[in-house]
N, C-alpha and C. Protein backbone atom coordinates (compact mmCIF):
# COMPACT_ATOMS: atom_id res chain seq x y z
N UNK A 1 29.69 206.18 -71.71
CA UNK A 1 30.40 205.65 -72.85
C UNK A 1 31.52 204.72 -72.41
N UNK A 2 32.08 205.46 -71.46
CA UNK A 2 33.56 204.34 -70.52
C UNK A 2 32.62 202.66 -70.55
N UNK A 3 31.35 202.66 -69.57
CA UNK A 3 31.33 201.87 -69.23
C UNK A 3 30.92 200.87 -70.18
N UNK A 4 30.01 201.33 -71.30
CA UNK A 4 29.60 200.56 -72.53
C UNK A 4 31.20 200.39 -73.16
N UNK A 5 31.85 200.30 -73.28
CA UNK A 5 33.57 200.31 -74.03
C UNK A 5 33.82 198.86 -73.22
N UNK A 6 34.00 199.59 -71.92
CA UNK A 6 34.56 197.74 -71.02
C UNK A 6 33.64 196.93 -70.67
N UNK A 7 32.18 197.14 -71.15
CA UNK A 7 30.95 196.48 -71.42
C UNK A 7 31.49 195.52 -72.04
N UNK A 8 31.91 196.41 -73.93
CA UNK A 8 32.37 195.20 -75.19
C UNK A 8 33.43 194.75 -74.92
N UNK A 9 34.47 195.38 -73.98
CA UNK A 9 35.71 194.44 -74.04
C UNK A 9 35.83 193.46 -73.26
N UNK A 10 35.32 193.44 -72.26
CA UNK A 10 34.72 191.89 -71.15
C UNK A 10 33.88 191.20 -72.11
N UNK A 11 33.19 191.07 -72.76
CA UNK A 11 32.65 190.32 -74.03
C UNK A 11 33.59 189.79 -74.80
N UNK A 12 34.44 190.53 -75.02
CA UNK A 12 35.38 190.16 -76.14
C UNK A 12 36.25 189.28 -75.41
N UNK A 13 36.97 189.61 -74.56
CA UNK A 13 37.26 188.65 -73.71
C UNK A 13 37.22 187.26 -73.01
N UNK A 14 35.54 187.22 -72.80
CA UNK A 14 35.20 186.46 -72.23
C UNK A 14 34.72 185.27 -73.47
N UNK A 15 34.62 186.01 -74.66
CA UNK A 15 34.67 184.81 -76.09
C UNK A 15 36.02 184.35 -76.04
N UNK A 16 37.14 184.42 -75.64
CA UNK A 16 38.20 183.96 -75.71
C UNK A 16 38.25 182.82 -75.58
N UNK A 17 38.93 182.14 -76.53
CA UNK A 17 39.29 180.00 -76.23
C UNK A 17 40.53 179.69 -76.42
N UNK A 18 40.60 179.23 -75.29
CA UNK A 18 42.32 178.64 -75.34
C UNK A 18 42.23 177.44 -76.53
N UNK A 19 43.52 177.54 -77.05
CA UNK A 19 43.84 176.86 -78.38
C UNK A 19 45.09 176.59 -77.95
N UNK A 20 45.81 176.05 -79.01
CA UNK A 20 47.12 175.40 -79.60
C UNK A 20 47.58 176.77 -79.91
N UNK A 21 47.59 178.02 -80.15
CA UNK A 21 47.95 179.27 -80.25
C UNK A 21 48.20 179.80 -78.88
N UNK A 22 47.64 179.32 -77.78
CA UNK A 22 48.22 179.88 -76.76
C UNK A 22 49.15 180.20 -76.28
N UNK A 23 49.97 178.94 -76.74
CA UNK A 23 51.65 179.04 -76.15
C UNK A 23 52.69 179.41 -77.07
N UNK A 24 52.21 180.33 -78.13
CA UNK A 24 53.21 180.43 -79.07
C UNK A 24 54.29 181.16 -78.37
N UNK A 25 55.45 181.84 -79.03
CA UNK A 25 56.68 182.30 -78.54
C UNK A 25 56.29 183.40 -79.00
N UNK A 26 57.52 184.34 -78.69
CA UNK A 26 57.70 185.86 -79.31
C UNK A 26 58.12 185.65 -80.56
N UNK A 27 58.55 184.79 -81.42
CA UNK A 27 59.01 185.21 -82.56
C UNK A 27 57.77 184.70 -83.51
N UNK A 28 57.25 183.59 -82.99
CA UNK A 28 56.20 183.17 -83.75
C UNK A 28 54.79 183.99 -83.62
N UNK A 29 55.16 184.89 -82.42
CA UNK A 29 53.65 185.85 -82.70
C UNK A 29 54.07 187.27 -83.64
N UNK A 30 55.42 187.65 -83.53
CA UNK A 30 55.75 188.47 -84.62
C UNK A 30 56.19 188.35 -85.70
N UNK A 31 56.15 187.08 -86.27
CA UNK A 31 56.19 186.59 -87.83
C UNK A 31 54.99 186.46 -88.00
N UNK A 32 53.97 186.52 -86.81
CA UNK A 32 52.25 186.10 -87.52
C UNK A 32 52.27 187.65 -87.79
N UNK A 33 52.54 188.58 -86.80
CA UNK A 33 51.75 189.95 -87.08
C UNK A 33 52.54 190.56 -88.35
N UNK A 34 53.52 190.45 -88.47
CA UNK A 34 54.26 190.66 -89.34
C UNK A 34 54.05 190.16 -91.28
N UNK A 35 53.57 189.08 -91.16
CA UNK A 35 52.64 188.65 -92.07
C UNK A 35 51.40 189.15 -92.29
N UNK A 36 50.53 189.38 -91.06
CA UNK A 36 48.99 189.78 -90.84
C UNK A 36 49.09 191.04 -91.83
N UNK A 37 50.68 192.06 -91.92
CA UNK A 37 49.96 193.38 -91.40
C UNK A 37 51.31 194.32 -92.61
N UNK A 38 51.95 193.37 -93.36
CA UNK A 38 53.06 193.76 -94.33
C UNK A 38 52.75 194.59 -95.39
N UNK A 39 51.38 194.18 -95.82
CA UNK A 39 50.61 194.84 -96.81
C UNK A 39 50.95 196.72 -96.70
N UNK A 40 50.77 196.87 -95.34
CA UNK A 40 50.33 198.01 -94.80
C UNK A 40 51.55 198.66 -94.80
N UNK A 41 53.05 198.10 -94.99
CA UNK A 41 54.07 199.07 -94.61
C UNK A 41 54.96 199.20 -95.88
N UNK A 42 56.00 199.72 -95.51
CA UNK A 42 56.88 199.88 -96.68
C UNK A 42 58.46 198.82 -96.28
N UNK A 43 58.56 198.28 -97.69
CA UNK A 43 59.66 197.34 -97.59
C UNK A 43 60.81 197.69 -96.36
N UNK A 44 61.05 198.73 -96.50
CA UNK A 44 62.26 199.23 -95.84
C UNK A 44 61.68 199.34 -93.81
N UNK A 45 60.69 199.47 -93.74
CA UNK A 45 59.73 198.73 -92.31
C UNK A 45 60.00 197.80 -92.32
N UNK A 46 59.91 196.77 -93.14
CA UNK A 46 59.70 195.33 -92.74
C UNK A 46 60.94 194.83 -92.80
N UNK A 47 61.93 195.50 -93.41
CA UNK A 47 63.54 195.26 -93.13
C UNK A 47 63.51 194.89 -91.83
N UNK A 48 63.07 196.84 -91.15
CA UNK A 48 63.58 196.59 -89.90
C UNK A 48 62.81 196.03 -89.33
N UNK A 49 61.70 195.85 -88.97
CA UNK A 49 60.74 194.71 -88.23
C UNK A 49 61.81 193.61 -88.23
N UNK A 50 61.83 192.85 -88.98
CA UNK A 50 62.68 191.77 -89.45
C UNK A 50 63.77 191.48 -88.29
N UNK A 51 64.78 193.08 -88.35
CA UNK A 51 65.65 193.26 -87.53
C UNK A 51 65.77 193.21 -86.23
N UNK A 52 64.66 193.47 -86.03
CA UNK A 52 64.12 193.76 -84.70
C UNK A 52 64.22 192.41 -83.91
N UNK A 53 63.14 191.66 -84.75
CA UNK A 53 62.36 190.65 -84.15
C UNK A 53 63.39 189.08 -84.21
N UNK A 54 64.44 189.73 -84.72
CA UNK A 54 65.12 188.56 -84.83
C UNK A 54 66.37 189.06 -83.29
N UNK A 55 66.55 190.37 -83.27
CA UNK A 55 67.00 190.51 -82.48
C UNK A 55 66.83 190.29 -80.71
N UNK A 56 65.29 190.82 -80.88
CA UNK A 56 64.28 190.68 -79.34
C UNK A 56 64.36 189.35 -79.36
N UNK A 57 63.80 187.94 -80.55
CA UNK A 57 63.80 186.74 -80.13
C UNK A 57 64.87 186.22 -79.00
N UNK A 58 66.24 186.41 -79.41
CA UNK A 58 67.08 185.66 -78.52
C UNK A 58 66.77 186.30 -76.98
N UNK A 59 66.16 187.77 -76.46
CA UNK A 59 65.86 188.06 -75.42
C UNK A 59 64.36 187.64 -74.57
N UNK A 60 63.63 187.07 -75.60
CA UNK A 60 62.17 186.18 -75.69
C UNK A 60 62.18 184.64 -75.42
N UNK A 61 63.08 184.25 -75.87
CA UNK A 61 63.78 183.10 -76.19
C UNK A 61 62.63 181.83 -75.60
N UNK A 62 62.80 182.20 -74.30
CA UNK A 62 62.27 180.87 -73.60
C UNK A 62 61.05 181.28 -72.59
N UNK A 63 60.29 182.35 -73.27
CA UNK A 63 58.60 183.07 -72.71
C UNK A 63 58.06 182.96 -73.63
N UNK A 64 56.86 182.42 -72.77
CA UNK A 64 55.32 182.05 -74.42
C UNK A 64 54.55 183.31 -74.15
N UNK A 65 54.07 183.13 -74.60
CA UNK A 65 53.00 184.32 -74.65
C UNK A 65 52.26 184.71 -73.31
N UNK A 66 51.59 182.97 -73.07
CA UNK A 66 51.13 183.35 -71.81
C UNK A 66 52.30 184.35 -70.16
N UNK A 67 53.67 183.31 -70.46
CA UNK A 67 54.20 184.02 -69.85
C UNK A 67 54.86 185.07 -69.96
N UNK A 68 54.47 185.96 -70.96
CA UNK A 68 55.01 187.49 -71.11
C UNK A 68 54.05 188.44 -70.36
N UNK A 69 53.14 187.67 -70.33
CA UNK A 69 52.19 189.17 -68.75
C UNK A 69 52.83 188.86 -67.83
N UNK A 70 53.89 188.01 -67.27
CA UNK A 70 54.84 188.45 -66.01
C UNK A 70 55.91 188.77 -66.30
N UNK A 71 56.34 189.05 -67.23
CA UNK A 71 57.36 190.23 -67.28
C UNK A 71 57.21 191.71 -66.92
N UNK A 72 57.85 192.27 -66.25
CA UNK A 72 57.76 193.59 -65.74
C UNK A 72 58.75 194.61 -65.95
N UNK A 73 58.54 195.79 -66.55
CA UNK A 73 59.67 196.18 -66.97
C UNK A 73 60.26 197.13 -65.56
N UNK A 74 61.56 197.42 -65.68
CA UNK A 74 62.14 198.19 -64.75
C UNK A 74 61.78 199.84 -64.02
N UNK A 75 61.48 199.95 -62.84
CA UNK A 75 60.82 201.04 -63.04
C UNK A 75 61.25 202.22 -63.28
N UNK A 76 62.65 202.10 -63.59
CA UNK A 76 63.41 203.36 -64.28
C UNK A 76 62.88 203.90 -65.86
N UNK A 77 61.67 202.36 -66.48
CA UNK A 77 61.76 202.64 -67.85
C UNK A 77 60.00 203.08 -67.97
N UNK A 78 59.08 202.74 -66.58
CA UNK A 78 58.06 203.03 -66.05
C UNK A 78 57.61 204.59 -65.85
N UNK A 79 58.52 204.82 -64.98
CA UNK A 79 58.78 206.61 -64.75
C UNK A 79 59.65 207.55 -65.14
N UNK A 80 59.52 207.70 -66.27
CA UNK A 80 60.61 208.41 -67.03
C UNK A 80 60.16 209.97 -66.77
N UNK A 81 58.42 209.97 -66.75
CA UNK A 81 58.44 211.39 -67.26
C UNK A 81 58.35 212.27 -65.10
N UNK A 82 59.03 211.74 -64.31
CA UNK A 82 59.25 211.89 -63.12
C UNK A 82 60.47 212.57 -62.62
């Protein structure tokens, strides 16, 4: 079953096409999901989403998307349960 799973997800993957969406920012991919997915929550969520994402932006600021897979977080926040 594992291997049929990363069967479909290397498929899924490998349909992937770089676009004009590639390089979006952090705030512009969480105003998309945030839009995508509002339906689903309650006002007082999307407050804080809101809050959030306006807050993380200025720490996002100047990473696209592509370059947020080299961000690495600290490994104090890695191994907590150690």
């Amino acid at each position: 079953m594992a291997e049929r799973r990363l069967g479909d997800l290397k498929g899924k993957i490998g349909a992937l096409r770089i676009s004009d969406d590639a390089d979006l920012n952090f705030e512009q991919v969480a105003k998309y999901w945030n839009e995508a997915t509002k339906h689903t929550i309650a006002s007082g969520t999307l407050a804080r989403r809101n809050s959030c994402i306006k807050n993380l932006s200025e720490f996002f600021k100047d990473t696209s998307r592509t370059g947020a897979a080299q961000l690495r977080p600290r490994p104090s926040l890695t191994n907590w349960t150690r």
